[in-house]
Protein backbone atom coordinates (compact mmCIF):
# COMPACT_ATOMS: atom_id res chain seq x y z
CA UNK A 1 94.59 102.68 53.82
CA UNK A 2 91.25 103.23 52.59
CA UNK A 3 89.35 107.05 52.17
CA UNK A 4 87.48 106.49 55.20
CA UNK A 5 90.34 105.51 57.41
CA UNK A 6 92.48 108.36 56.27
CA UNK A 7 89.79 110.53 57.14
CA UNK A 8 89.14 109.07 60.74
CA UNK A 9 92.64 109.47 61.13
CA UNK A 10 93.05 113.13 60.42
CA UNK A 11 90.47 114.00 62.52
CA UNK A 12 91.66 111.63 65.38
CA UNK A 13 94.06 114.54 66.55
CA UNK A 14 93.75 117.00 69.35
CA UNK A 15 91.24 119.70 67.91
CA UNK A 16 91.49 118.74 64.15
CA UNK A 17 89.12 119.87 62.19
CA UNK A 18 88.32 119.00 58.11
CA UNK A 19 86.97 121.77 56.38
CA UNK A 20 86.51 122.33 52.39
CA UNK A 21 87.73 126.34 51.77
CA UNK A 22 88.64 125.64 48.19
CA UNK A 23 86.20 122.50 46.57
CA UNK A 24 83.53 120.55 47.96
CA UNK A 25 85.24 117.74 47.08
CA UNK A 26 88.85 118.94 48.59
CA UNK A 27 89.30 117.78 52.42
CA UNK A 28 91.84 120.26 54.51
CA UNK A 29 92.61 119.15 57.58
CA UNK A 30 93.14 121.32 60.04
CA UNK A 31 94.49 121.99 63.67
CA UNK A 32 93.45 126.02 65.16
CA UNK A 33 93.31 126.83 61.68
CA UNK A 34 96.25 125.73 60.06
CA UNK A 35 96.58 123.11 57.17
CA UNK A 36 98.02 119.74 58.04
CA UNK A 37 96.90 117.70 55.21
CA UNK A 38 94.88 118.09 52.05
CA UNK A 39 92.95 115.14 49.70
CA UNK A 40 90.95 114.58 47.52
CA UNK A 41 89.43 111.47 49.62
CA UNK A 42 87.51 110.12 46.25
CA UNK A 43 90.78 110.50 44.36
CA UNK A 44 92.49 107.80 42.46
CA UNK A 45 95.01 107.07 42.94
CA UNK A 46 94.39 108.11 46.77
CA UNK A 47 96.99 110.71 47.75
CA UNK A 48 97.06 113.59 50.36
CA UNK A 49 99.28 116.12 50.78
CA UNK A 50 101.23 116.69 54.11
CA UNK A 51 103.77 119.54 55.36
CA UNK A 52 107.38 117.97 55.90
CA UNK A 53 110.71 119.02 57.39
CA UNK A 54 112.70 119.75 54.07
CA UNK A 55 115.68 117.63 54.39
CA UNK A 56 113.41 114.88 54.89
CA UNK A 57 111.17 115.88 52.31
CA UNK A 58 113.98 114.86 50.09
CA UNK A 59 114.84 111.84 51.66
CA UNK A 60 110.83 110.95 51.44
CA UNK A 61 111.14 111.32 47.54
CA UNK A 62 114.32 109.42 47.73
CA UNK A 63 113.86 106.86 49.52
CA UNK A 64 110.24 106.13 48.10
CA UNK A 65 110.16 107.09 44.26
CA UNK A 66 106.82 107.95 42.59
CA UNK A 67 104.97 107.27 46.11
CA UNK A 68 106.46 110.58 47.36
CA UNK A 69 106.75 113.85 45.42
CA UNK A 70 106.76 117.43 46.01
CA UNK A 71 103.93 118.77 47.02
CA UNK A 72 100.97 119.45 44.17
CA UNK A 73 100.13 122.95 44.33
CA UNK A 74 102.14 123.50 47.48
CA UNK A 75 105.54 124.62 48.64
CA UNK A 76 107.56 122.05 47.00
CA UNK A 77 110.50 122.49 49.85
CA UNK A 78 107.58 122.23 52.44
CA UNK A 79 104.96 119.42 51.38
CA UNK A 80 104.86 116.12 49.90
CA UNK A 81 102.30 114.14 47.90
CA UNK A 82 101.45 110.96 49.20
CA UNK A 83 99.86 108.40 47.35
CA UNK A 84 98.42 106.12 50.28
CA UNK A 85 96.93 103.50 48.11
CA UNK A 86 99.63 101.94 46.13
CA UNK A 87 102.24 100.40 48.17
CA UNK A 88 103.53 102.43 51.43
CA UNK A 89 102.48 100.41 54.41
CA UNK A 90 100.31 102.29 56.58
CA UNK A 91 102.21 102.64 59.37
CA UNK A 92 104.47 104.96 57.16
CA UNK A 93 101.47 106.73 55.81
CA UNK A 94 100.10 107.40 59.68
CA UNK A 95 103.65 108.31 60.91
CA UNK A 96 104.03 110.99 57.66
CA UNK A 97 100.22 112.12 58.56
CA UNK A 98 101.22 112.52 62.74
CA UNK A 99 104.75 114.01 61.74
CA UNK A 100 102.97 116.89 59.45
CA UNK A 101 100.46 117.32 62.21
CA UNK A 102 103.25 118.08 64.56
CA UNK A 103 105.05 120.25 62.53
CA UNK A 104 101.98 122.69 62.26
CA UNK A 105 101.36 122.44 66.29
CA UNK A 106 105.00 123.42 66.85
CA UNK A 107 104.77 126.57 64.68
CA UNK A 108 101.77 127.81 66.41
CA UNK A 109 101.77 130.55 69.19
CA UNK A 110 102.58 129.37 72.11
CA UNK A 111 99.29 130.17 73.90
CA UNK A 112 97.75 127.87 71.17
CA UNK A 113 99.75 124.85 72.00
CA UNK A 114 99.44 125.56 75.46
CA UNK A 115 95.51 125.12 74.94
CA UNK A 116 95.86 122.27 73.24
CA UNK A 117 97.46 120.57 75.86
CA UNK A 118 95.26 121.58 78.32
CA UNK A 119 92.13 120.09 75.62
């Protein structure tokens, strides 16, 4: 998966958003205002960072050593580090990317995912 594709991706969910609150160079995705993912899209080794269920965090890291670690500069029981470019297919990569997005949707208010729906 290339910079540009992870990028189109991100943003191809309902009302995400990529904004740049801490470097110019720093992408945060975003969905009503909450993080989903986090790159450095000019990085290499490619990686972005994406908010995971904790017990399978740990199976993540597990199950793919190196290629998944806690999250950098996040809640390490919360996020994981993804490297996209070296190995992961990218139907894992999408399916870690869609997973974290849903994650953040399901902790909004309810009247937030209600208007998503509805968008």
């Amino acid at each position: 998966m290339t910079p540009g594709e992870l990028r189109a991706f991100c943003l191809s969910f309902n009302a995400a958003v990529e904004d740049f609150p801490f470097d110019p160079e720093i992408s945060v995705f975003k969905v009503l205002g909450k993080m989903f993912a986090l790159s450095s899209l000019d990085g290499r080794p490619l990686t972005v960072n994406l908010k995971c269920d904790p017990d399978e965090a740990i199976r993540l890291r597990t199950a793919h050593p190196g290629l998944i670690v806690p999250g950098w500069h996040m809640n390490k029981r919360h996020w994981n580090t993804v490297t996209v470019d070296s190995g992961l297919p990218d139907r894992v990569v999408r399916e870690l990317v869609e997973d974290s997005y849903d994650l953040v949707v399901a902790g909004l208010p309810r009247a937030e995912r209600l208007r998503l729906d509805r968008s």
